[in-house]
Structures are given as C-alpha cells and as structure tokens.
N, C-alpha and C. Protein backbone atom coordinates (compact mmCIF):
# COMPACT_ATOMS: atom_id res chain seq x y z
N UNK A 1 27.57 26.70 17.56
CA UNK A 1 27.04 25.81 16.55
C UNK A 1 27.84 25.96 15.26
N UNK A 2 27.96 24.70 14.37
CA UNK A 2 28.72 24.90 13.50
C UNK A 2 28.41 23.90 12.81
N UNK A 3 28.47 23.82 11.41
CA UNK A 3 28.50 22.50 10.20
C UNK A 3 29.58 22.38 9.86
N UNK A 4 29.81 21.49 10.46
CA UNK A 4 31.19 21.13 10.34
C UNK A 4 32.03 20.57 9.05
N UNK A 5 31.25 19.64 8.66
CA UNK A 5 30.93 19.08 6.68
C UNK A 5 32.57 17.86 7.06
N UNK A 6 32.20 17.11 8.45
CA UNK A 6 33.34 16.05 8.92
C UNK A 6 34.23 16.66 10.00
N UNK A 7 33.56 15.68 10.99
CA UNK A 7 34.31 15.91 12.31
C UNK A 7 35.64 15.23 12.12
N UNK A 8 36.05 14.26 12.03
CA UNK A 8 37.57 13.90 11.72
C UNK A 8 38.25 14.68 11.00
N UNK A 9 37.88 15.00 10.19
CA UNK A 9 38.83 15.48 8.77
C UNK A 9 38.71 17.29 9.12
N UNK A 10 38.07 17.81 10.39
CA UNK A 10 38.08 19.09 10.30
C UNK A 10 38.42 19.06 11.77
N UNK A 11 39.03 18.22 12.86
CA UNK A 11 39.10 18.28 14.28
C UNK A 11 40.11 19.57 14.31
N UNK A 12 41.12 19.50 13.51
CA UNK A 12 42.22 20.76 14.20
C UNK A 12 41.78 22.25 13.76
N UNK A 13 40.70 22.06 12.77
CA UNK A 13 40.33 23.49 12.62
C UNK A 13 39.32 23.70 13.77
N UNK A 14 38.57 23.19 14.06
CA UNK A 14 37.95 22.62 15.30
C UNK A 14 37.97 23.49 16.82
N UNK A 15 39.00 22.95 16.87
CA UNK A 15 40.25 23.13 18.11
C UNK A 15 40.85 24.80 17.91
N UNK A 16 40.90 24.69 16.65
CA UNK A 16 41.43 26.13 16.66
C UNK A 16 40.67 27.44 16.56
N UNK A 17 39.40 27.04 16.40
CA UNK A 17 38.06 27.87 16.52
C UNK A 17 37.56 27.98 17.84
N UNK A 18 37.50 27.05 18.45
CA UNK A 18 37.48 26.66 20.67
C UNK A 18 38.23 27.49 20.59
N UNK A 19 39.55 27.64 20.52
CA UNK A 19 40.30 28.69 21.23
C UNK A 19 40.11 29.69 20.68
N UNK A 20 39.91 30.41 19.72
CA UNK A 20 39.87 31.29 19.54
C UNK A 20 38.60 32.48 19.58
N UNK A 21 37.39 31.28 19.91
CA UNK A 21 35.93 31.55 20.74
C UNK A 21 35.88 31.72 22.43
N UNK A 22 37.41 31.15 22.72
CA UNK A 22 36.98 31.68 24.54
C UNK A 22 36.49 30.32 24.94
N UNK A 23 36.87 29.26 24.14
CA UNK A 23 36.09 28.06 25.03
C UNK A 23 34.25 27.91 24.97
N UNK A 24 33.39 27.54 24.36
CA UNK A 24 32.03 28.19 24.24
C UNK A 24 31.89 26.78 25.40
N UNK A 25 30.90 27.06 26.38
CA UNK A 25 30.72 26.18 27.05
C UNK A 25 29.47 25.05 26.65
N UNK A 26 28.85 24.96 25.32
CA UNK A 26 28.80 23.68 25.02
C UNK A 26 29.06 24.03 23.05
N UNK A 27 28.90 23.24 22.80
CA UNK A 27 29.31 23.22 21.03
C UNK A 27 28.72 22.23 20.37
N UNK A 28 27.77 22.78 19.28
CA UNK A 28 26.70 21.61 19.09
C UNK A 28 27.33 21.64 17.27
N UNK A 29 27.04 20.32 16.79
CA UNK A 29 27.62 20.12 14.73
C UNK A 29 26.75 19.75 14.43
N UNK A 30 26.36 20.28 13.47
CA UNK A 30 26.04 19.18 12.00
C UNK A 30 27.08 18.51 11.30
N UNK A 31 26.21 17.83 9.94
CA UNK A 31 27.16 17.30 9.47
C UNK A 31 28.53 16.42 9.60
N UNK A 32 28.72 15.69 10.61
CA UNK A 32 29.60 15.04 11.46
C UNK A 32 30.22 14.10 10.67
N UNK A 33 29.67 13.70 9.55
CA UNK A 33 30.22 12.66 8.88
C UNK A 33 30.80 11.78 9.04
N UNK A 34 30.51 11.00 10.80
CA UNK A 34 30.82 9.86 11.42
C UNK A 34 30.00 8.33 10.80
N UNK A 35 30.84 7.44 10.81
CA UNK A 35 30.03 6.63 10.26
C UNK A 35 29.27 5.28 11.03
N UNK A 36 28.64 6.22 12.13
CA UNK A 36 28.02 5.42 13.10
C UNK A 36 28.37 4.65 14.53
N UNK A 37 28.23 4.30 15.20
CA UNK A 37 28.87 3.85 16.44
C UNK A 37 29.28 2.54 16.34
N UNK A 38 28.50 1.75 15.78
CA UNK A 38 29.22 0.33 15.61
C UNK A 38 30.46 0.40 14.81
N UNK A 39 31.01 1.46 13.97
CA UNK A 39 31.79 1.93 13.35
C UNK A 39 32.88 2.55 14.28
N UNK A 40 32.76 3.55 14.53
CA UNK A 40 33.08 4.18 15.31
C UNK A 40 32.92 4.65 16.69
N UNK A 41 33.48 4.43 17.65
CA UNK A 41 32.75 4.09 18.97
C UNK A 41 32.85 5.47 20.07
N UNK A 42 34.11 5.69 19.79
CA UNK A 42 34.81 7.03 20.58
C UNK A 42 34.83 8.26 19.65
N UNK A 43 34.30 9.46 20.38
CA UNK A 43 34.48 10.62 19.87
C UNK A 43 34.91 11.65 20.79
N UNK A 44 36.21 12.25 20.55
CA UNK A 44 36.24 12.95 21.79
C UNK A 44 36.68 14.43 21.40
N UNK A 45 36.79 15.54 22.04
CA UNK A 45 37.06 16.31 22.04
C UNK A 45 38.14 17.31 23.15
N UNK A 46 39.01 17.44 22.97
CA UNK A 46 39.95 17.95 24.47
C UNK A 46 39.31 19.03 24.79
N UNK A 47 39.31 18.97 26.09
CA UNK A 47 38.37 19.77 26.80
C UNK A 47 36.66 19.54 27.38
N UNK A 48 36.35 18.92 26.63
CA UNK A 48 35.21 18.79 26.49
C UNK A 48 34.06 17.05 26.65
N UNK A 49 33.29 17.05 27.05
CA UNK A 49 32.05 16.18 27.39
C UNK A 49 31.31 15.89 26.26
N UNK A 50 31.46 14.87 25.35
CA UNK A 50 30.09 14.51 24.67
C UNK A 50 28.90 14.31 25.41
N UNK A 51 27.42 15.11 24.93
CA UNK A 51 26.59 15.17 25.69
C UNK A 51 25.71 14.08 24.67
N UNK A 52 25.83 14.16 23.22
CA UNK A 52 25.06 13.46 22.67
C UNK A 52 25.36 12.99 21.39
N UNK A 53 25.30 11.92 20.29
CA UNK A 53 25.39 12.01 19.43
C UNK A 53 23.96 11.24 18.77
N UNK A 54 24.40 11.92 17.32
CA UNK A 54 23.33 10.98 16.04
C UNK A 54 23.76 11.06 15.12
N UNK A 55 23.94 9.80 14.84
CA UNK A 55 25.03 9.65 13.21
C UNK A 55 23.40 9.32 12.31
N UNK A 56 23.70 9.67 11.14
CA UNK A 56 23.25 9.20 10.37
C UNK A 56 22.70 7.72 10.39
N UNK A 57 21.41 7.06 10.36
CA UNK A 57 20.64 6.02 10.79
C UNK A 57 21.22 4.81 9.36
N UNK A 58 21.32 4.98 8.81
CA UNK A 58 21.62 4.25 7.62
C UNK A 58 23.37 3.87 7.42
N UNK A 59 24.19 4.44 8.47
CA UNK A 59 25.58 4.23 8.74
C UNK A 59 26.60 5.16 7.19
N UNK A 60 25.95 5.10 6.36
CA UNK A 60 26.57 6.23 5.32
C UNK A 60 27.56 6.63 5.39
N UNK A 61 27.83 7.77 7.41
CA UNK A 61 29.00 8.27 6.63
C UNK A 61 28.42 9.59 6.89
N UNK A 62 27.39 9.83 6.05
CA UNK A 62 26.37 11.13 5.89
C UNK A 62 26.41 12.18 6.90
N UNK A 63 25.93 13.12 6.77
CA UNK A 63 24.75 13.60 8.06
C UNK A 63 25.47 13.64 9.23
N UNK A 64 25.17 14.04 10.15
CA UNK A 64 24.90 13.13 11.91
C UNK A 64 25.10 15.05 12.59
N UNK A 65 24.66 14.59 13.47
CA UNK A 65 24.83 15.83 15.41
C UNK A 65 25.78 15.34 16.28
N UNK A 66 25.70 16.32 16.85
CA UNK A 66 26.99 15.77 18.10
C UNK A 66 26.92 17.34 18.97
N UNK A 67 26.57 16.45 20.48
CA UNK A 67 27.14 18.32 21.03
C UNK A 67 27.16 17.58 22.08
N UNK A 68 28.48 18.77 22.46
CA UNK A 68 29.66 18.66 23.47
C UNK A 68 29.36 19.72 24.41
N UNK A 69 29.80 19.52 25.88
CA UNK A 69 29.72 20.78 26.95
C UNK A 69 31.30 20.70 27.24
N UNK A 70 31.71 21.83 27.63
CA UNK A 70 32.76 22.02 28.17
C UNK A 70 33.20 21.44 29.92
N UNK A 71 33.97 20.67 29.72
CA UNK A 71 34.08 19.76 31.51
C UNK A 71 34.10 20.33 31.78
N UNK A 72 33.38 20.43 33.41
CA UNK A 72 32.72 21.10 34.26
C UNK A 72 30.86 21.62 34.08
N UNK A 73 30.85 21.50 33.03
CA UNK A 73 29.46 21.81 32.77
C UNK A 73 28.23 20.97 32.13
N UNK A 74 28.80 19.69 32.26
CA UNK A 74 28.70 18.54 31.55
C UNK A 74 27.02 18.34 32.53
N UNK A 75 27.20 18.48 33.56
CA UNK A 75 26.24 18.03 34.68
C UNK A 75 24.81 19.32 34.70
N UNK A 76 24.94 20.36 33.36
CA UNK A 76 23.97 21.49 33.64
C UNK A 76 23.43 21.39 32.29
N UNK A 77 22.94 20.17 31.37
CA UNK A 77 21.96 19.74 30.53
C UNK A 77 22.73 18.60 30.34
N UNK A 78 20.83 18.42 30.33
CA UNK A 78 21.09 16.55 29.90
C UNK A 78 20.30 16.38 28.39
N UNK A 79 21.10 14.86 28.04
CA UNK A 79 20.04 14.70 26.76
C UNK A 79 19.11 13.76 26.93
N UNK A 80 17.38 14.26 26.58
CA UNK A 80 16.25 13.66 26.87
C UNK A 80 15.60 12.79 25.81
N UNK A 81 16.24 13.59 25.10
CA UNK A 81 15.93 12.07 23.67
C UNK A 81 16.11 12.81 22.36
N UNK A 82 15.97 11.81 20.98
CA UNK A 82 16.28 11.79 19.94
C UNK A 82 14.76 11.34 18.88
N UNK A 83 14.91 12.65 17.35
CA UNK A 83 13.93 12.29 16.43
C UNK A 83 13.79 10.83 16.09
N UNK A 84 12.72 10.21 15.86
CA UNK A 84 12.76 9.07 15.49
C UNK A 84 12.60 9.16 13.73
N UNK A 85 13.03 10.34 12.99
CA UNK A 85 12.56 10.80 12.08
C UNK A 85 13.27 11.61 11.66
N UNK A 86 14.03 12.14 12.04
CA UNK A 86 15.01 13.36 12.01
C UNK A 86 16.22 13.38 12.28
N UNK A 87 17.43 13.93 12.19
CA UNK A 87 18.74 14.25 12.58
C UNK A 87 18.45 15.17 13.58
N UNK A 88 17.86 15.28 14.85
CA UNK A 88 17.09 15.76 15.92
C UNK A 88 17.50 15.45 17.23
N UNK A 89 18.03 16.05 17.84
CA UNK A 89 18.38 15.44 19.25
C UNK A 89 17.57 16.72 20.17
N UNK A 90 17.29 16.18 21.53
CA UNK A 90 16.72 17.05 22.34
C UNK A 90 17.47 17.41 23.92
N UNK A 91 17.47 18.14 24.52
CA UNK A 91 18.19 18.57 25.72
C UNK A 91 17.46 19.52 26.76
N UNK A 92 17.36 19.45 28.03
CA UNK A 92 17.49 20.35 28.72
C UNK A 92 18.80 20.96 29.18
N UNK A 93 18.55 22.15 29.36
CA UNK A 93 19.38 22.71 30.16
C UNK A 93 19.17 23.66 30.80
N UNK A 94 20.11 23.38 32.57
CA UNK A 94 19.69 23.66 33.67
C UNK A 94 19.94 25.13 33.72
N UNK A 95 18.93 26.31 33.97
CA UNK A 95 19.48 27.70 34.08
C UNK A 95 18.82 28.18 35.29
N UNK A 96 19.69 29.25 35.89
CA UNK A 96 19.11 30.39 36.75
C UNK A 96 17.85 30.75 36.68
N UNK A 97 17.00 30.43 35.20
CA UNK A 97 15.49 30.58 35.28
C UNK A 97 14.71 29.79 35.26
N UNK A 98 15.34 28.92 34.98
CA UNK A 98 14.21 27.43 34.86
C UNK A 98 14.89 26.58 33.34
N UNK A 99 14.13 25.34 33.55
CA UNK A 99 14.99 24.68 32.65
C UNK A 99 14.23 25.27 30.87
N UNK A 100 15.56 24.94 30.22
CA UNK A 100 15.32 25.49 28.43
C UNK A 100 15.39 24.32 28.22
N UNK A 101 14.70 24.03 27.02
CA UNK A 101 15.32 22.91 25.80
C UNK A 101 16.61 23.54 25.17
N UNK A 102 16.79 23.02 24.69
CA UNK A 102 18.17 22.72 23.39
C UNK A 102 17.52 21.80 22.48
N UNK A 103 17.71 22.10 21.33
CA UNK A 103 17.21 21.12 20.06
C UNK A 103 18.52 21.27 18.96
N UNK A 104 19.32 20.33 18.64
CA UNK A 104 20.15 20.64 17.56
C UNK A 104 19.26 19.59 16.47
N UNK A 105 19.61 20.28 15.48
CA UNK A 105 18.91 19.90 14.51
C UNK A 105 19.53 20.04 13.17
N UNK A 106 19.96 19.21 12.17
CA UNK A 106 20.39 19.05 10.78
C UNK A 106 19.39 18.11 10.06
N UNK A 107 19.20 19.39 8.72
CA UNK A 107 18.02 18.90 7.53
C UNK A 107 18.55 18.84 6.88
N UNK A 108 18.93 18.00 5.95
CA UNK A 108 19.37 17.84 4.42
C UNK A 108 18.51 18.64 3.27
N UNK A 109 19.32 19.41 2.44
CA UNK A 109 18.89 19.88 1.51
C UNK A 109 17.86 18.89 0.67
N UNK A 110 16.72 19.04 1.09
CA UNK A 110 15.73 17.71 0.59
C UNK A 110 14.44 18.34 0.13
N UNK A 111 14.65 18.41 -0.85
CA UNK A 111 13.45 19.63 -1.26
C UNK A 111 11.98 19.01 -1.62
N UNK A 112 10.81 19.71 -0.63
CA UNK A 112 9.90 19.51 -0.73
C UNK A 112 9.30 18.10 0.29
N UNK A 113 10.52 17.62 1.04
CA UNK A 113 10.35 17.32 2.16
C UNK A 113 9.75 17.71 3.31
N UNK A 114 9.07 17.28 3.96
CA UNK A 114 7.87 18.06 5.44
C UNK A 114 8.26 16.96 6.17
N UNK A 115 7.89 15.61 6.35
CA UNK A 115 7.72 14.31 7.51
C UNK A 115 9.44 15.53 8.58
N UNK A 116 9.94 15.83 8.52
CA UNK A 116 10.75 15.78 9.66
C UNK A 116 10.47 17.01 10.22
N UNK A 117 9.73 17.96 9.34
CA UNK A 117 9.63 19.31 10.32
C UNK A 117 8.46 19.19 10.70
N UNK A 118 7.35 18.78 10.49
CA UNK A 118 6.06 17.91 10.88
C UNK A 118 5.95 17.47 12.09
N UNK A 119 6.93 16.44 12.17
CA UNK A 119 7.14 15.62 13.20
C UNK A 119 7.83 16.71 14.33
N UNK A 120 8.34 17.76 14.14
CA UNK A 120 8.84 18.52 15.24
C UNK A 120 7.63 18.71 16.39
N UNK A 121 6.78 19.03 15.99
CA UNK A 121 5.33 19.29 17.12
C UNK A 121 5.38 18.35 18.23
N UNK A 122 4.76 17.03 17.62
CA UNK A 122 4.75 15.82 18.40
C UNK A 122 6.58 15.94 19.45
N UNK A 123 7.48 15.99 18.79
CA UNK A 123 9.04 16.08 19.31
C UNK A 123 8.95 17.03 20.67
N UNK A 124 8.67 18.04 20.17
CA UNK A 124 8.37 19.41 21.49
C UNK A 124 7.36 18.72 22.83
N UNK A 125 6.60 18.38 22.28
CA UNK A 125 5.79 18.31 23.34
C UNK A 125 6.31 17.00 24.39
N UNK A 126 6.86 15.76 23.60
CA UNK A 126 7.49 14.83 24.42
C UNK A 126 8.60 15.34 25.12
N UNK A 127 9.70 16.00 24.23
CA UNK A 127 10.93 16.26 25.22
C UNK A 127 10.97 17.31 25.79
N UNK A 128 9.80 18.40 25.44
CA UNK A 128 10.41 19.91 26.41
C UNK A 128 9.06 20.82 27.02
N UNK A 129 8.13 19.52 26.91
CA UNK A 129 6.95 20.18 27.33
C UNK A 129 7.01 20.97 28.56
N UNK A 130 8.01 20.40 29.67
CA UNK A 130 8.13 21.20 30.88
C UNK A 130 8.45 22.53 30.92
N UNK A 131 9.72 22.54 29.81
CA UNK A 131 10.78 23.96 29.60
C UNK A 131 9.75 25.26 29.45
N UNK A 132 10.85 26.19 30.35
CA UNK A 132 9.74 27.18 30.09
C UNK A 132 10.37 28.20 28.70
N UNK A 133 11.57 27.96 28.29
CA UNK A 133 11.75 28.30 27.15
C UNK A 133 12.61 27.26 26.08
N UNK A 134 12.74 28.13 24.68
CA UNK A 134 13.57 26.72 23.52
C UNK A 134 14.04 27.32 23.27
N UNK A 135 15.60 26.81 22.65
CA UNK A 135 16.16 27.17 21.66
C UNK A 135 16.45 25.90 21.12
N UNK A 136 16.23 26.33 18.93
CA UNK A 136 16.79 25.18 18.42
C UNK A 136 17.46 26.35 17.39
N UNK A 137 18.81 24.98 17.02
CA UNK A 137 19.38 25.08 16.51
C UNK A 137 19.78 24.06 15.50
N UNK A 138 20.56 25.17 14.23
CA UNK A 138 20.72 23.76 13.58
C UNK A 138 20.69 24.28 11.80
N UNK A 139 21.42 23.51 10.90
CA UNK A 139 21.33 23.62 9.38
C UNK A 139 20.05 23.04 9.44
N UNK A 140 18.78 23.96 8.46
CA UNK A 140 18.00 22.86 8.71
C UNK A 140 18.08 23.57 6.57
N UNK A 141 18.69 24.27 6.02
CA UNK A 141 18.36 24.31 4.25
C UNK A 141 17.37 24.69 4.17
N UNK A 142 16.42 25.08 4.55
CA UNK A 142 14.84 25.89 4.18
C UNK A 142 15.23 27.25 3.78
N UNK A 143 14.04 28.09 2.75
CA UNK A 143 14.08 29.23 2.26
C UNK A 143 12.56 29.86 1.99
N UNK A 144 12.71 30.95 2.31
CA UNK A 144 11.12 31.29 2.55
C UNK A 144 11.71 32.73 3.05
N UNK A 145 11.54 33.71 1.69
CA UNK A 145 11.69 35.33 1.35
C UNK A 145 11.21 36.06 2.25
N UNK A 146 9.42 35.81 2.45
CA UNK A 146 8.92 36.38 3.17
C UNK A 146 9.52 36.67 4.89
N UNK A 147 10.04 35.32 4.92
CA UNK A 147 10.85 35.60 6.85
C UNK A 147 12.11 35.14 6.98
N UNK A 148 12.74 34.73 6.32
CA UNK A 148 14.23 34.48 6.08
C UNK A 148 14.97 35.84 5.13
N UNK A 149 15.08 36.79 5.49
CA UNK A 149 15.86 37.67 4.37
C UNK A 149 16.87 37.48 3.41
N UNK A 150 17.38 36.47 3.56
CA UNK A 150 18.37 36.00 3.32
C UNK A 150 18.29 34.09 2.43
N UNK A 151 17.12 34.44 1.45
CA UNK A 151 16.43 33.39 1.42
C UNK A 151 16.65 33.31 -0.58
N UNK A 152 16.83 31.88 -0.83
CA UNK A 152 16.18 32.03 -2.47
C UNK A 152 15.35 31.63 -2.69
N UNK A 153 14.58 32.43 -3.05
CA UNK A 153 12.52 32.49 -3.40
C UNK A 153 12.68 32.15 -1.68
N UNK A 154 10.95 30.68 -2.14
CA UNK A 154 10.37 30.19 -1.41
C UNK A 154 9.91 28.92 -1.17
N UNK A 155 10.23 27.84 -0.40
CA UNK A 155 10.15 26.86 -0.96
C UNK A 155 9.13 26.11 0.08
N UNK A 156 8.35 24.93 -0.74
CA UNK A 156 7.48 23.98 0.26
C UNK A 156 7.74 24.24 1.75
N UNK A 157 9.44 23.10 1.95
CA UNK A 157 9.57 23.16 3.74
C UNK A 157 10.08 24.61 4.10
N UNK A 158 10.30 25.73 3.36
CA UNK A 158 9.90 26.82 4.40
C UNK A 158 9.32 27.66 4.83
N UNK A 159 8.00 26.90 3.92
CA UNK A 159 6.53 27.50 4.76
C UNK A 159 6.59 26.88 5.64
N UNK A 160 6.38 25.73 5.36
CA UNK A 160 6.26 24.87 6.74
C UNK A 160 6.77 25.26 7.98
N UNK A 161 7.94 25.19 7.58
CA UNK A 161 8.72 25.11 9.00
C UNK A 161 8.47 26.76 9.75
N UNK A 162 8.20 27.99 8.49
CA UNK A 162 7.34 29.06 9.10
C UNK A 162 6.34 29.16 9.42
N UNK A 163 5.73 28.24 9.59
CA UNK A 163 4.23 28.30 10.24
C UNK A 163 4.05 26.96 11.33
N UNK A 164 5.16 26.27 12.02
CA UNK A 164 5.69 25.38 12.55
C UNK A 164 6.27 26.38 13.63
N UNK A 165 7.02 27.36 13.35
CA UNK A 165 7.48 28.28 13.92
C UNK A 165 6.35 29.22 14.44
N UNK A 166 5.83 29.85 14.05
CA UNK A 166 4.40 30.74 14.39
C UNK A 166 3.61 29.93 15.42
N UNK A 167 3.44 28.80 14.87
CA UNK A 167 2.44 28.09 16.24
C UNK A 167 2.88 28.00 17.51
N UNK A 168 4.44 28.01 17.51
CA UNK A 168 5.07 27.71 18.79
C UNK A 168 5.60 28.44 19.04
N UNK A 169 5.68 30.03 18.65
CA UNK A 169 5.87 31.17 19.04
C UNK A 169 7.77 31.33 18.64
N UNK A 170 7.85 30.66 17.53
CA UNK A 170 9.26 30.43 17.57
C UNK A 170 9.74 31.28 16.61
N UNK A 171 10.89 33.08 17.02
CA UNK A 171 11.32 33.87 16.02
C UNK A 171 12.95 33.46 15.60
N UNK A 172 13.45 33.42 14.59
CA UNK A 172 14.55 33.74 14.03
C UNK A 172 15.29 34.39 14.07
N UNK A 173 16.24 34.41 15.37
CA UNK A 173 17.42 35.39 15.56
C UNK A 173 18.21 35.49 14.69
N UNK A 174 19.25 34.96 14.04
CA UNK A 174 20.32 35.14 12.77
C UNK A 174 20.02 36.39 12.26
N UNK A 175 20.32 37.28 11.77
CA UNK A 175 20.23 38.46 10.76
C UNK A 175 21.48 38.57 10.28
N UNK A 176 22.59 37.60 9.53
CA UNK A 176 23.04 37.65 8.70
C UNK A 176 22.84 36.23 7.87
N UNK A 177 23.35 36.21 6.78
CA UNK A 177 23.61 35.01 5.84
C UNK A 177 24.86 34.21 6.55
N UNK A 178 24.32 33.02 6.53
CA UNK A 178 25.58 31.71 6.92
C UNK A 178 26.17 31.21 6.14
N UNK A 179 25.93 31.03 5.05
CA UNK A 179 26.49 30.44 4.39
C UNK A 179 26.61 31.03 2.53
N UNK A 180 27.41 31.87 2.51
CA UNK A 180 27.42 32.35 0.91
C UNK A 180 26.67 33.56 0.86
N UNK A 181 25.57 33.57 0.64
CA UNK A 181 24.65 34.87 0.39
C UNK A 181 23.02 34.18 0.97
N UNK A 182 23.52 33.29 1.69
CA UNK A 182 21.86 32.71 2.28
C UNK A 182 22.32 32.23 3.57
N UNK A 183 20.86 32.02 4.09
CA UNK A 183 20.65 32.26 5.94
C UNK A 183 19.84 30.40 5.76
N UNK A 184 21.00 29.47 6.23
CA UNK A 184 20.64 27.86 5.97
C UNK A 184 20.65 27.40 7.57
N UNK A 185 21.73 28.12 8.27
CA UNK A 185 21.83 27.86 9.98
C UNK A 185 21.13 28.98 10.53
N UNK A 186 19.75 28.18 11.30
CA UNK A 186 18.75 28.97 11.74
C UNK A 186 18.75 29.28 13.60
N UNK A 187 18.45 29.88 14.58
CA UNK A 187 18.36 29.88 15.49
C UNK A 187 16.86 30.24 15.96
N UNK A 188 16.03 29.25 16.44
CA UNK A 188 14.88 29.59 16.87
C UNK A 188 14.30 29.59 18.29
N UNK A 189 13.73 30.50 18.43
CA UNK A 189 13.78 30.44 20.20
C UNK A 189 12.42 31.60 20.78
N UNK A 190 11.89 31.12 21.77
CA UNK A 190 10.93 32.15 22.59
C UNK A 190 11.48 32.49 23.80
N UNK A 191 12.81 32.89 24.12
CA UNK A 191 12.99 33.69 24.51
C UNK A 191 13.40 35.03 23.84
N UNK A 192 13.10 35.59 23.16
CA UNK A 192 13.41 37.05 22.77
C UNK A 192 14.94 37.50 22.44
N UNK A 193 14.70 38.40 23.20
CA UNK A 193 16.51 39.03 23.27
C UNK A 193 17.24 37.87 23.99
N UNK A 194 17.32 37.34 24.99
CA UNK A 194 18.04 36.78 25.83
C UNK A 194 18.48 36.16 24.57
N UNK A 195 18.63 35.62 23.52
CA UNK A 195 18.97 34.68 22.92
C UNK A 195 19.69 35.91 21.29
N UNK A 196 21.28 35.62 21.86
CA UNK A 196 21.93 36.55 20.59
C UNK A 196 22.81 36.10 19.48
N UNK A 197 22.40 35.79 18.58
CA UNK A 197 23.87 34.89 17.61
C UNK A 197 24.30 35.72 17.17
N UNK A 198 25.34 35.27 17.09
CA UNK A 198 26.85 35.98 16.12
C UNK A 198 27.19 35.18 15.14
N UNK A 199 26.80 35.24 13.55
CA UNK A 199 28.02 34.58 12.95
C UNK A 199 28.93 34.83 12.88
C-alpha cells in the first residue's frame, strides 16, 4: 500500500519500489490523481493486473484508489463493489483459509467529517459479510491519542472511526508513523498476528 500523491507523475518511482519490494503480489494507492475514466481510460502497470479502480467522482483530478495484483494472481480476489460515499473499494480474496475482504480506502483530510466512516458498517456487511476475516487499508487522516500513538490530539472522525473499529473487532497494526511524525496510513484487521506491516 502506498499514497502515491499521482500515479502518472510518480509511475517510475513506482516501478522502482516493485522491484525493490520483491514484486508484492497485489499493490493497492491512494491518491491516484487520475482524472477519471472518461478521461482517462487505460491504466497499466508492467507486470501487473488492475483489479480495480476509483477516481475521484467529481473528475477533479483529486483523490482516487487503484489496486493491482501481480499476473498470475489476478484470478485469487475479486472486486465486489465500491462506496457509494467514499473513496472505498471492496474485495475478496481467495486464501488457504477461507475468503478475506480487502478494503482500500482513502479519506481526505476533512475534518470533522463522519458520513464516510459511518457509512463503513452498512459497506461491511454488503460486501464481506461472508469473509471470515478483513483487512482494510488505506490513508484514511484521522487522529485520536488515545489509540493511534502516533496521533495529534484528537479529533471528531477519530473517535469515530475508533469506535467503528471496536464494534467490528477491528485492531491497528502499524506501530510506526507514516508519514512525518504521525500514523495517517492505517491497517485494520481481525485477524491478529497473521496480519504484519512494515513501513
């Protein structure tokens, strides 16, 4: 996972992060800064399978997701749908234990905003009610001292989204800062250990 802050204008650093990661067999962005499909139609990546995209709804430019599997693995999650509300895309994927969600997810620094982490509940239950576990991912900009260590203060959406998290049994792997001296790319998931980030 990565914020990319423009997939065009950052493809060869891109490329040079794939290789130097071992190939990750799928690779999910924020920030894509594509300016929509009627705009832009093709996105590709060497090596690799677009599994999904979401540009920004308003064509901007802005915003957007995008995640890629590595060919050959293109056929071991699918995408089941998209926030109608959110920079939100949803996925299974097929494992040795049963199927997981995948959720990539980008929030705009939008303070005091809730409608999109709100709307995550209703989201879960349509696309991954089956899964027997989640992981989401994703910039989502929330801060909240108490469970983000890596947090300034505390703000509206990250209570929310911590007690959004609590209901659905969802802990915060990251234990470093992503970005500067704060923790903005979150990893949330009920599987436990099985689930390890590295920044």
């Amino acid at each position: 996972f990565l914020n990319i802050r423009g997939f065009v204008s950052h493809e060869a650093e891109l490329v040079e992060l794939i290789e130097n990661s071992d190939f990750p067999t799928f690779i999910g962005l924020n920030e894509t800064f594509l300016p929509g499909e009627g705009v832009m139609k093709e996105v590709s990546l060497l090596g690799y399978v677009k599994v999904s995209r979401l540009d920004r709804r308003d064509c901007s430019g802005w915003g957007g997701i995008i995640l890629f599997a590595r060919a050959g693995f293109e056929d071991y999650i699918v995408h089941v749908g998209d926030s109608t509300v959110a920079e939100r895309s949803w996925h299974i994927l097929h494992t040795d234990r049963g199927p997981v969600s995948l959720c990539l997810w980008y929030r705009p620094p939008n303070r005091g905003e809730l409608a999109t982490i709100t709307s995550f509940t209703e989201e879960k239950a349509l696309f991954a009610g089956d899964a027997f576990g989640h992981i989401v991912v994703g910039d989502l900009n929330v801060h909240e001292a108490s469970w983000l260590r890596f947090s300034n203060g505390t703000s509206l959406e990250g209570q929310e989204l911590h007690a959004v998290c609590r209901e659905h049994g969802l802990e915060e792997r990251v234990r470093a800062p992503t970005r500067n001296d704060y923790l903005l790319d979150l990893v949330l998931t009920d599987l436990g250990s099985l689930v390890k980030p590295r920044v």
